[in-house]
N, C-alpha and C. Protein backbone atom coordinates (compact mmCIF):
# COMPACT_ATOMS: atom_id res chain seq x y z
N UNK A 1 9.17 -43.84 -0.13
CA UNK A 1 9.09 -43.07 -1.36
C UNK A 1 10.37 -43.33 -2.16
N UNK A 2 9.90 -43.55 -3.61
CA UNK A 2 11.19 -44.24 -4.47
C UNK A 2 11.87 -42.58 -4.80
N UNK A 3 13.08 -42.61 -5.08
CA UNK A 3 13.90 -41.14 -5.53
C UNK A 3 12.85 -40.78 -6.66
N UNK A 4 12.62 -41.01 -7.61
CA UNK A 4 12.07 -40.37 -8.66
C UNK A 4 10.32 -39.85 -8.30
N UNK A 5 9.59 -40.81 -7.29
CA UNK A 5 8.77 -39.91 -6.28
C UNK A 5 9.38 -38.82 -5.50
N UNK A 6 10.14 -38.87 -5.03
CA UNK A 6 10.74 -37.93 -4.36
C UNK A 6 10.84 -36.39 -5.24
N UNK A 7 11.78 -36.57 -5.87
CA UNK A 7 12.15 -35.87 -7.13
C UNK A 7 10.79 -34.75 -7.31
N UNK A 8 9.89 -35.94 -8.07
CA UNK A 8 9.01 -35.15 -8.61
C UNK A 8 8.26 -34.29 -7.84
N UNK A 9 7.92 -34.34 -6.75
CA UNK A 9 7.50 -33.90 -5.27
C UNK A 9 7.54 -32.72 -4.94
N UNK A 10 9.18 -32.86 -4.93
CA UNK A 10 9.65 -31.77 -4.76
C UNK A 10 9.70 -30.81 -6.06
N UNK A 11 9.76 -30.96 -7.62
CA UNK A 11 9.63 -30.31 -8.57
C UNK A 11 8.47 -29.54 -8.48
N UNK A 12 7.79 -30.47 -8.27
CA UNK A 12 6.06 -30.13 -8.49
C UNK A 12 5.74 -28.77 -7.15
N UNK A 13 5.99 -29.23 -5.97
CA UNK A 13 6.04 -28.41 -5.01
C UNK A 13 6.79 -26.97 -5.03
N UNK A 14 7.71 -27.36 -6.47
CA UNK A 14 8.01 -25.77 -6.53
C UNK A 14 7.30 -25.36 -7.69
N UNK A 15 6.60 -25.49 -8.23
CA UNK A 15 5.26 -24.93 -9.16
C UNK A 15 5.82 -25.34 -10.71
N UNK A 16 6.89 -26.47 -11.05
CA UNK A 16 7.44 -26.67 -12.03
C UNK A 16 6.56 -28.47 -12.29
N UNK A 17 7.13 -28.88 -13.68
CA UNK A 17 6.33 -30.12 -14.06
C UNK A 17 7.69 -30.73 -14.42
N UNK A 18 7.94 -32.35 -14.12
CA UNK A 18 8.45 -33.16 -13.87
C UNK A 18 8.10 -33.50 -15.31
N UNK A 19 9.34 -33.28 -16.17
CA UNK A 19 9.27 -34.05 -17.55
C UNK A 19 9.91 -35.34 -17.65
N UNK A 20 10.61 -35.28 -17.14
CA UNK A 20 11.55 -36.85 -16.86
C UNK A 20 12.49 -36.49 -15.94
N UNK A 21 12.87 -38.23 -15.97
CA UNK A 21 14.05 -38.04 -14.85
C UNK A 21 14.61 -39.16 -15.16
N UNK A 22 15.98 -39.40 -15.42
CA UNK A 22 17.11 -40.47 -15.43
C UNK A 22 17.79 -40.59 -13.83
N UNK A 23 17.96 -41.91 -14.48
CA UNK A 23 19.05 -41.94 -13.20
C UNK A 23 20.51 -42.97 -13.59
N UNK A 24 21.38 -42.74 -14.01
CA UNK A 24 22.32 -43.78 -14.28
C UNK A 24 23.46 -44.45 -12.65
N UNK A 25 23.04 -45.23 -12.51
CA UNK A 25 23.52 -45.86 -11.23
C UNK A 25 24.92 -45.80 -11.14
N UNK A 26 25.67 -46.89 -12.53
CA UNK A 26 26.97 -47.04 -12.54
C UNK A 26 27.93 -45.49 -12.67
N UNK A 27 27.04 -44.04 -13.41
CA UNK A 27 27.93 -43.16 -13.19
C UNK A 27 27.16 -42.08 -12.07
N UNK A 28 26.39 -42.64 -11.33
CA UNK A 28 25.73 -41.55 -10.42
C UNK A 28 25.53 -40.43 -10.55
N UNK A 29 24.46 -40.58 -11.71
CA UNK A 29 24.46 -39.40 -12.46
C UNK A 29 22.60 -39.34 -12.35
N UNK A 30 22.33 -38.33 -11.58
CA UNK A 30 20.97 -37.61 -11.78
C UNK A 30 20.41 -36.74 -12.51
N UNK A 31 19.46 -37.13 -13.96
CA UNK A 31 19.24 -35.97 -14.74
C UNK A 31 17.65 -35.93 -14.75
N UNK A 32 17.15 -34.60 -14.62
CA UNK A 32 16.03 -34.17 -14.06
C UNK A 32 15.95 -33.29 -15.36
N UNK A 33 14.45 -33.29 -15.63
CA UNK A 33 14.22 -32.01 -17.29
C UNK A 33 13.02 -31.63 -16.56
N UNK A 34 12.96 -30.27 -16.10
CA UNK A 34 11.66 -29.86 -15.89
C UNK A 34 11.36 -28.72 -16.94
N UNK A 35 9.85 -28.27 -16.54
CA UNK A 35 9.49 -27.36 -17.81
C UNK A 35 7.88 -26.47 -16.85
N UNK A 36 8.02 -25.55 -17.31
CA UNK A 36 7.06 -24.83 -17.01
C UNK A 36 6.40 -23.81 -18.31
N UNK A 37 4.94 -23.42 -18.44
CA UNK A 37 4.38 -22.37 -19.46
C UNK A 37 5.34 -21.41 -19.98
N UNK A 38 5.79 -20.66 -18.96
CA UNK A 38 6.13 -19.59 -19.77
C UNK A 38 7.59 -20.07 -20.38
N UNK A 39 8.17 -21.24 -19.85
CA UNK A 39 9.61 -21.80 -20.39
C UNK A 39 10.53 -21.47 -18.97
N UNK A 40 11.43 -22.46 -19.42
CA UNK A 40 12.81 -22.67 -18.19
C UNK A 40 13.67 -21.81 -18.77
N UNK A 41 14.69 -20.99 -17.51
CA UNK A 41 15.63 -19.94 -18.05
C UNK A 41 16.63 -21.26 -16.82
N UNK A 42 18.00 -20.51 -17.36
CA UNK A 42 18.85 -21.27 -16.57
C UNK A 42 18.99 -20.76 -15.37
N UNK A 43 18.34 -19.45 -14.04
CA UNK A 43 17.73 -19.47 -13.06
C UNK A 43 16.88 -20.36 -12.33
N UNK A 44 16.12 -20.51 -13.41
CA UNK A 44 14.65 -21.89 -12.68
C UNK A 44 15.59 -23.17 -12.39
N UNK A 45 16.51 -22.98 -13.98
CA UNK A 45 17.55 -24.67 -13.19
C UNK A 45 18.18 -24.97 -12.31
N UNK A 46 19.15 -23.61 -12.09
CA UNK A 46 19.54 -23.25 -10.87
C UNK A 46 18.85 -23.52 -9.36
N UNK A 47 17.55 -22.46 -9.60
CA UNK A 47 16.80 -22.79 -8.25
C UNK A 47 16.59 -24.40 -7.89
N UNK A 48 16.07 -25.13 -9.11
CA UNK A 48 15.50 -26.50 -8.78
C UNK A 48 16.56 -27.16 -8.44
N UNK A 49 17.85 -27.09 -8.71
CA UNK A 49 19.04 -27.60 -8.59
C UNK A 49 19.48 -27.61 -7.31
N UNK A 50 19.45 -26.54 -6.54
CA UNK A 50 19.69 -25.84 -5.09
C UNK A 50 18.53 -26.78 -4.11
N UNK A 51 17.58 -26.84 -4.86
CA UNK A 51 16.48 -27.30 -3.73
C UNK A 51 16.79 -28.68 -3.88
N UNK A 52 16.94 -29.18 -4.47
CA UNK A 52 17.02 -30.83 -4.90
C UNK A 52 18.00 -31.60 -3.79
N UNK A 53 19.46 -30.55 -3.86
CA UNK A 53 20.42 -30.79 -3.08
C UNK A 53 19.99 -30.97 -1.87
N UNK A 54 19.44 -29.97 -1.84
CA UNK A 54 19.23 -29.71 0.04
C UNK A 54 18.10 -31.07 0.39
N UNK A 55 17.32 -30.75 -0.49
CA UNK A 55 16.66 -32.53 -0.04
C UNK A 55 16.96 -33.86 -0.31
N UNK A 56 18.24 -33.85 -1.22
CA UNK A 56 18.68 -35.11 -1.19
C UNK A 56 19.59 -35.36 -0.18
N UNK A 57 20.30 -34.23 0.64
CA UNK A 57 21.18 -33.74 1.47
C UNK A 57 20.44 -34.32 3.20
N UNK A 58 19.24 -33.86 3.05
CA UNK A 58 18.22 -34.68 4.06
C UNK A 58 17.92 -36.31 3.89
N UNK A 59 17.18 -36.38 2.99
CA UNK A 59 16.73 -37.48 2.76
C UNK A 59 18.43 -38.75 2.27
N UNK A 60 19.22 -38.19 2.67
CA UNK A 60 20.31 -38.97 2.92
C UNK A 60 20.58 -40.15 1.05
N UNK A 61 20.39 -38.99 -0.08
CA UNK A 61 20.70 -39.73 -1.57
C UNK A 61 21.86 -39.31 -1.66
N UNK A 62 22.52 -40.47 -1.92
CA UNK A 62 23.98 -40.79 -3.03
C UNK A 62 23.79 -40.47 -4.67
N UNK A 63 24.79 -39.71 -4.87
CA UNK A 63 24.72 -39.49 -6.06
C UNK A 63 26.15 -38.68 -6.38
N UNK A 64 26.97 -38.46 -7.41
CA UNK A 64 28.00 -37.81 -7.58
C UNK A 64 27.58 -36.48 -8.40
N UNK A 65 26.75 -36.57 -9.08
CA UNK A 65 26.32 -35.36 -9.97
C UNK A 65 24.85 -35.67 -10.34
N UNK A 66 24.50 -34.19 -10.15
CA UNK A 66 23.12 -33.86 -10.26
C UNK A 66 22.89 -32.76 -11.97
N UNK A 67 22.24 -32.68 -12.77
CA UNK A 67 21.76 -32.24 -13.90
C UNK A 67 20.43 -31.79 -13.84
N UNK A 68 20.03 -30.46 -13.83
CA UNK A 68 18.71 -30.25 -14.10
C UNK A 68 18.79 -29.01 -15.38
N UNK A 69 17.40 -29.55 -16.32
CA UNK A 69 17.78 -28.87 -17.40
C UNK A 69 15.88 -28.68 -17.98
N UNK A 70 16.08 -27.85 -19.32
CA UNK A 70 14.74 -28.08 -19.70
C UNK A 70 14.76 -29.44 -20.63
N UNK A 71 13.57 -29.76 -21.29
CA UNK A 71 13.28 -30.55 -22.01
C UNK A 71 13.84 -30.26 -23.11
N UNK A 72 13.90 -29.23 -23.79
CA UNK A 72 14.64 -29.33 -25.04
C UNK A 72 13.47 -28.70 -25.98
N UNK A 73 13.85 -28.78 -27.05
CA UNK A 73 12.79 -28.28 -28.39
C UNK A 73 12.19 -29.33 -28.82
N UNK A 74 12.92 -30.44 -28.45
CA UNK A 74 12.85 -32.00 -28.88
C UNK A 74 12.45 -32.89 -27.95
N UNK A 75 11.12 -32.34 -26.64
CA UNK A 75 10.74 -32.44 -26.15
C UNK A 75 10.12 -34.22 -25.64
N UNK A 76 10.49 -34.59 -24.95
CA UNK A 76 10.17 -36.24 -24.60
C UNK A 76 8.82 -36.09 -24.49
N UNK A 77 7.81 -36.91 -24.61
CA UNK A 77 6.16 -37.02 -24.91
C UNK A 77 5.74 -38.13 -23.49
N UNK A 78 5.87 -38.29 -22.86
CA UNK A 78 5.99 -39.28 -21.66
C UNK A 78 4.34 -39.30 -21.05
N UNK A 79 3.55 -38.91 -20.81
CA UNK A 79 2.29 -38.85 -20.13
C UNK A 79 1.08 -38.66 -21.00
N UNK A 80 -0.11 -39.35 -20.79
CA UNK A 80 -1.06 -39.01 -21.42
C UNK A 80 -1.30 -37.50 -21.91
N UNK A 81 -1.07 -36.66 -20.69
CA UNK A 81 -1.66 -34.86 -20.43
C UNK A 81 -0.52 -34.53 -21.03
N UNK A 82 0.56 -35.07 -22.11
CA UNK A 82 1.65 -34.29 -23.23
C UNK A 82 0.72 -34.33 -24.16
N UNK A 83 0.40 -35.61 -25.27
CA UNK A 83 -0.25 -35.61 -25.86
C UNK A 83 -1.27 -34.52 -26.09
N UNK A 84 -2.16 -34.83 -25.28
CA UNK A 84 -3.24 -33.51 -24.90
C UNK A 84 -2.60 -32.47 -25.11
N UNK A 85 -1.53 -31.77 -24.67
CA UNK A 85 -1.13 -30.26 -24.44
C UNK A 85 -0.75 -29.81 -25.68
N UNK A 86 -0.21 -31.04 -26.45
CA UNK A 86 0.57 -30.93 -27.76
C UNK A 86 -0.15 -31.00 -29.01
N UNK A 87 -1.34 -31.46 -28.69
CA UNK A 87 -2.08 -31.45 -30.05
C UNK A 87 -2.09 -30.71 -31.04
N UNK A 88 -2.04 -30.91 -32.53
CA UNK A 88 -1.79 -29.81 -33.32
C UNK A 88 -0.12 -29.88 -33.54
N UNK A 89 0.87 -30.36 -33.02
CA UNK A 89 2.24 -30.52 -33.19
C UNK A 89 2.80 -31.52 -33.90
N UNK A 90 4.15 -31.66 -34.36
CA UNK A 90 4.57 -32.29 -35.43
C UNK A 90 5.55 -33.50 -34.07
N UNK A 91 4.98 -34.82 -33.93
CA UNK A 91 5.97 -36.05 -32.90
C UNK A 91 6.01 -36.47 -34.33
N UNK A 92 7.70 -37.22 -33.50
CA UNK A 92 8.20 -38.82 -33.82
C UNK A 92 8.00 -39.55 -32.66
N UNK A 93 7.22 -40.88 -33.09
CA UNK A 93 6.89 -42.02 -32.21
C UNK A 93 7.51 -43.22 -32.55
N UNK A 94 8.32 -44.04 -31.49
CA UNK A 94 8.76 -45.33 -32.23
C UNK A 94 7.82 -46.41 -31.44
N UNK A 95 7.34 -47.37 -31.75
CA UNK A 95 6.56 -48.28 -30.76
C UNK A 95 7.05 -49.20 -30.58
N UNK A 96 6.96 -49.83 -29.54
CA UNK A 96 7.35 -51.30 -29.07
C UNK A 96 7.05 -52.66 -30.26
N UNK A 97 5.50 -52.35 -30.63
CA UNK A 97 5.03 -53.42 -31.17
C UNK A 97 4.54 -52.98 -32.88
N UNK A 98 5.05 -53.46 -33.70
CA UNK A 98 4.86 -53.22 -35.01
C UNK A 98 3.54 -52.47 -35.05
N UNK A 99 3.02 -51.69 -35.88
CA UNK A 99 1.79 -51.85 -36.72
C UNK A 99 1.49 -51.43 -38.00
N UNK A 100 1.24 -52.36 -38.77
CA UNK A 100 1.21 -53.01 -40.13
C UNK A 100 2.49 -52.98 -40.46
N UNK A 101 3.40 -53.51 -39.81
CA UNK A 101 4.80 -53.92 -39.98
C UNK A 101 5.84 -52.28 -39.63
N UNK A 102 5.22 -51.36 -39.24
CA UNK A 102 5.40 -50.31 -38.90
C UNK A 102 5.97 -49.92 -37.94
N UNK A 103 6.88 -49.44 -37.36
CA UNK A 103 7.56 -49.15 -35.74
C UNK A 103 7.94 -47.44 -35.61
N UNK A 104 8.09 -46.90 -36.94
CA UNK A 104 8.53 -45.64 -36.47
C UNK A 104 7.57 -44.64 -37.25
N UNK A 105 7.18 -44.19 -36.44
CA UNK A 105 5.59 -42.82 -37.11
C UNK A 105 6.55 -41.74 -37.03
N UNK A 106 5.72 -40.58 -38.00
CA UNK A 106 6.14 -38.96 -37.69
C UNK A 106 5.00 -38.44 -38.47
N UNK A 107 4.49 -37.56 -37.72
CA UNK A 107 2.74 -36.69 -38.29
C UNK A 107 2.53 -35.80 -36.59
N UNK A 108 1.11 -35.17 -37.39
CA UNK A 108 0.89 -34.26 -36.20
C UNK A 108 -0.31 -34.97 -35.29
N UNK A 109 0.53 -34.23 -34.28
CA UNK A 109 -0.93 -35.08 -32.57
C UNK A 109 -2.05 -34.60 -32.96
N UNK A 110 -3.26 -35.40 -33.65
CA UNK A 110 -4.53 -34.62 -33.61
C UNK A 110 -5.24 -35.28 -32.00
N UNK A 111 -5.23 -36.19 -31.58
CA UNK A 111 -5.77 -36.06 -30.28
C UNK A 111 -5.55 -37.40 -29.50
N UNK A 112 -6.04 -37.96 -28.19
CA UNK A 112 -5.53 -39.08 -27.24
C UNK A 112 -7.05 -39.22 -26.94
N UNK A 113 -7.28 -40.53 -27.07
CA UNK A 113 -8.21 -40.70 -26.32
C UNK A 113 -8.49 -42.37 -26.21
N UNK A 114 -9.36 -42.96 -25.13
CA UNK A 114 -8.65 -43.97 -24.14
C UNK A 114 -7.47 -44.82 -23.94
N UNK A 115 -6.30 -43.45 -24.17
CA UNK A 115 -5.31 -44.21 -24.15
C UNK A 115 -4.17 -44.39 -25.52
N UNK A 116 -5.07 -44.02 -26.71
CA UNK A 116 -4.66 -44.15 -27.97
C UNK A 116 -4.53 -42.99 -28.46
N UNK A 117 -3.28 -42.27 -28.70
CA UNK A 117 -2.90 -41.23 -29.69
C UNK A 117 -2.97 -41.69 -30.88
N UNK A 118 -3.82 -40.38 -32.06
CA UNK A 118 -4.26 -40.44 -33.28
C UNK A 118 -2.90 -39.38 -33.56
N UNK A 119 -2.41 -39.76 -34.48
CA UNK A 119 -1.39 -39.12 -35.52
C UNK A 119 -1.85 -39.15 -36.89
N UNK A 120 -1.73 -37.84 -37.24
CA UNK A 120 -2.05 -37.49 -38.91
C UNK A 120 -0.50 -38.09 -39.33
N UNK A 121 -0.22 -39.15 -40.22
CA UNK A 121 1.14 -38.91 -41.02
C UNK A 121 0.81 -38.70 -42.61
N UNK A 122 1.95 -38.77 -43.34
CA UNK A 122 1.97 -38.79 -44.77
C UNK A 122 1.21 -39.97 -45.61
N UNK A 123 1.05 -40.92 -44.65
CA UNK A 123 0.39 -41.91 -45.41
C UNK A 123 -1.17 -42.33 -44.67
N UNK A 124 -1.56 -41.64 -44.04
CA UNK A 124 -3.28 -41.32 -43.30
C UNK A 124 -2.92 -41.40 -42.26
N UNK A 125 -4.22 -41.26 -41.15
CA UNK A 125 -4.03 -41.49 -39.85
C UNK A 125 -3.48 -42.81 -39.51
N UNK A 126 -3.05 -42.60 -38.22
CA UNK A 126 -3.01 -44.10 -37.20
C UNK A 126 -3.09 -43.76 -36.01
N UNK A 127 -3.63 -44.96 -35.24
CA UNK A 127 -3.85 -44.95 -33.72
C UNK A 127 -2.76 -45.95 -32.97
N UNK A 128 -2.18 -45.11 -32.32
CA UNK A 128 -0.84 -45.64 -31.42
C UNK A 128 -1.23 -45.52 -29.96
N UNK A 129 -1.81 -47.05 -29.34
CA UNK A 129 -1.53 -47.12 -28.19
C UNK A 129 -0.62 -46.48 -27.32
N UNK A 130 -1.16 -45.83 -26.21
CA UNK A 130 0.42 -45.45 -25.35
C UNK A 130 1.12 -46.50 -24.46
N UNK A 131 0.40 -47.97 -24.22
CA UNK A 131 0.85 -48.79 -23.82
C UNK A 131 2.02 -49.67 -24.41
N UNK A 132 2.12 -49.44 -25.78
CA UNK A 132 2.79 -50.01 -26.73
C UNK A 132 3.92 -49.14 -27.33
N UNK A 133 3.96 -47.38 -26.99
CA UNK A 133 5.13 -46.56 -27.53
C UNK A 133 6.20 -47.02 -26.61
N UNK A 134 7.30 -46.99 -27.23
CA UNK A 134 8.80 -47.16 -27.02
C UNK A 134 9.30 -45.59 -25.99
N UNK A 135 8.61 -44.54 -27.28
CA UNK A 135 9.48 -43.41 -27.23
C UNK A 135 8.87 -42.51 -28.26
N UNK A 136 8.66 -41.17 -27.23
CA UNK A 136 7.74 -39.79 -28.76
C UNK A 136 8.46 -38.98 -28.20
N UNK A 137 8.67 -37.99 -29.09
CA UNK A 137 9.29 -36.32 -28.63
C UNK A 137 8.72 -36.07 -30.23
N UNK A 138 8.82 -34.59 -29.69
CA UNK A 138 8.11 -33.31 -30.37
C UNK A 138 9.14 -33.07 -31.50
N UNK A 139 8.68 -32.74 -32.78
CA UNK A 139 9.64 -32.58 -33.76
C UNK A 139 9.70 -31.30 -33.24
N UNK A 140 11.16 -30.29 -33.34
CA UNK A 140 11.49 -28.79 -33.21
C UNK A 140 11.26 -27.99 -34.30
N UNK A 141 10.65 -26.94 -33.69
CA UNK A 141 9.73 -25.69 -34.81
C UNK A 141 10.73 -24.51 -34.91
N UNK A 142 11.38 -24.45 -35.61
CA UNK A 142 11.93 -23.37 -35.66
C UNK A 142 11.79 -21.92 -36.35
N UNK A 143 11.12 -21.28 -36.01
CA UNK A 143 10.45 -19.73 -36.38
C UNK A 143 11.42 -18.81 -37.52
């Protein structure tokens, strides 16, 4: 099992969802963003933080510093089932591969399907492969 299987494993096993996970080698630096419904308090980080140790503490991982945090307001878009959850929300998407000379979208998720997120933007829809995004997070709503 690769660390970031690991990781998630154990996230998941504590009833939380695995939003990402970095790992920077040269500063041994582990950063973990989990997220749950009702939202992460800095307790839940705590807890996941505590448990992480103790199983990297087993499972015998090197690392100098560990980071667990939420996702942010500015939420990373990483899995098909974001899309889905997010529909109706305002992403920025940058893609790997142009389209119509195009690389950086911003509109709302109207829906995913085989694979292809539909974004409403300012200038009509478009369909953005998820095989081809770079990178989406959630524009922040502030009330």
């Amino acid at each position: 099992m690769n660390l970031e299987e690991l990781v998630q494993q154990t996230v998941e096993g504590m009833g939380y969802e695995l939003v990402d996970f970095e790992c920077s080698p040269r500063a041994r630096l582990l950063r973990v963003f989990i997220d749950i419904a009702r939202g992460i308090t800095v307790d839940d980080c705590a807890e996941v933080s505590g448990q992480l140790q103790r199983v990297f503490e087993v499972e015998n991982v090197d690392y100098d510093r560990l980071e667990v945090s939420s996702p942010g307001l500015d939420r990373a878009l990483k899995k098909a089932a974001d899309f889905v959850r997010f529909a109706g929300r305002q992403a920025q998407v940058k893609m790997r591969v142009a389209i119509d000379g195009q690389r950086n979208f911003s509109g709302e998720i109207l829906n995913l399907e085989n694979d292809v997120v539909r974004l409403r933007t300012e200038g009509g829809e478009v369909a953005l492969p998820l095989a081809d995004m770079d990178r989406a997070r959630l524009v922040p709503v502030f009330d």
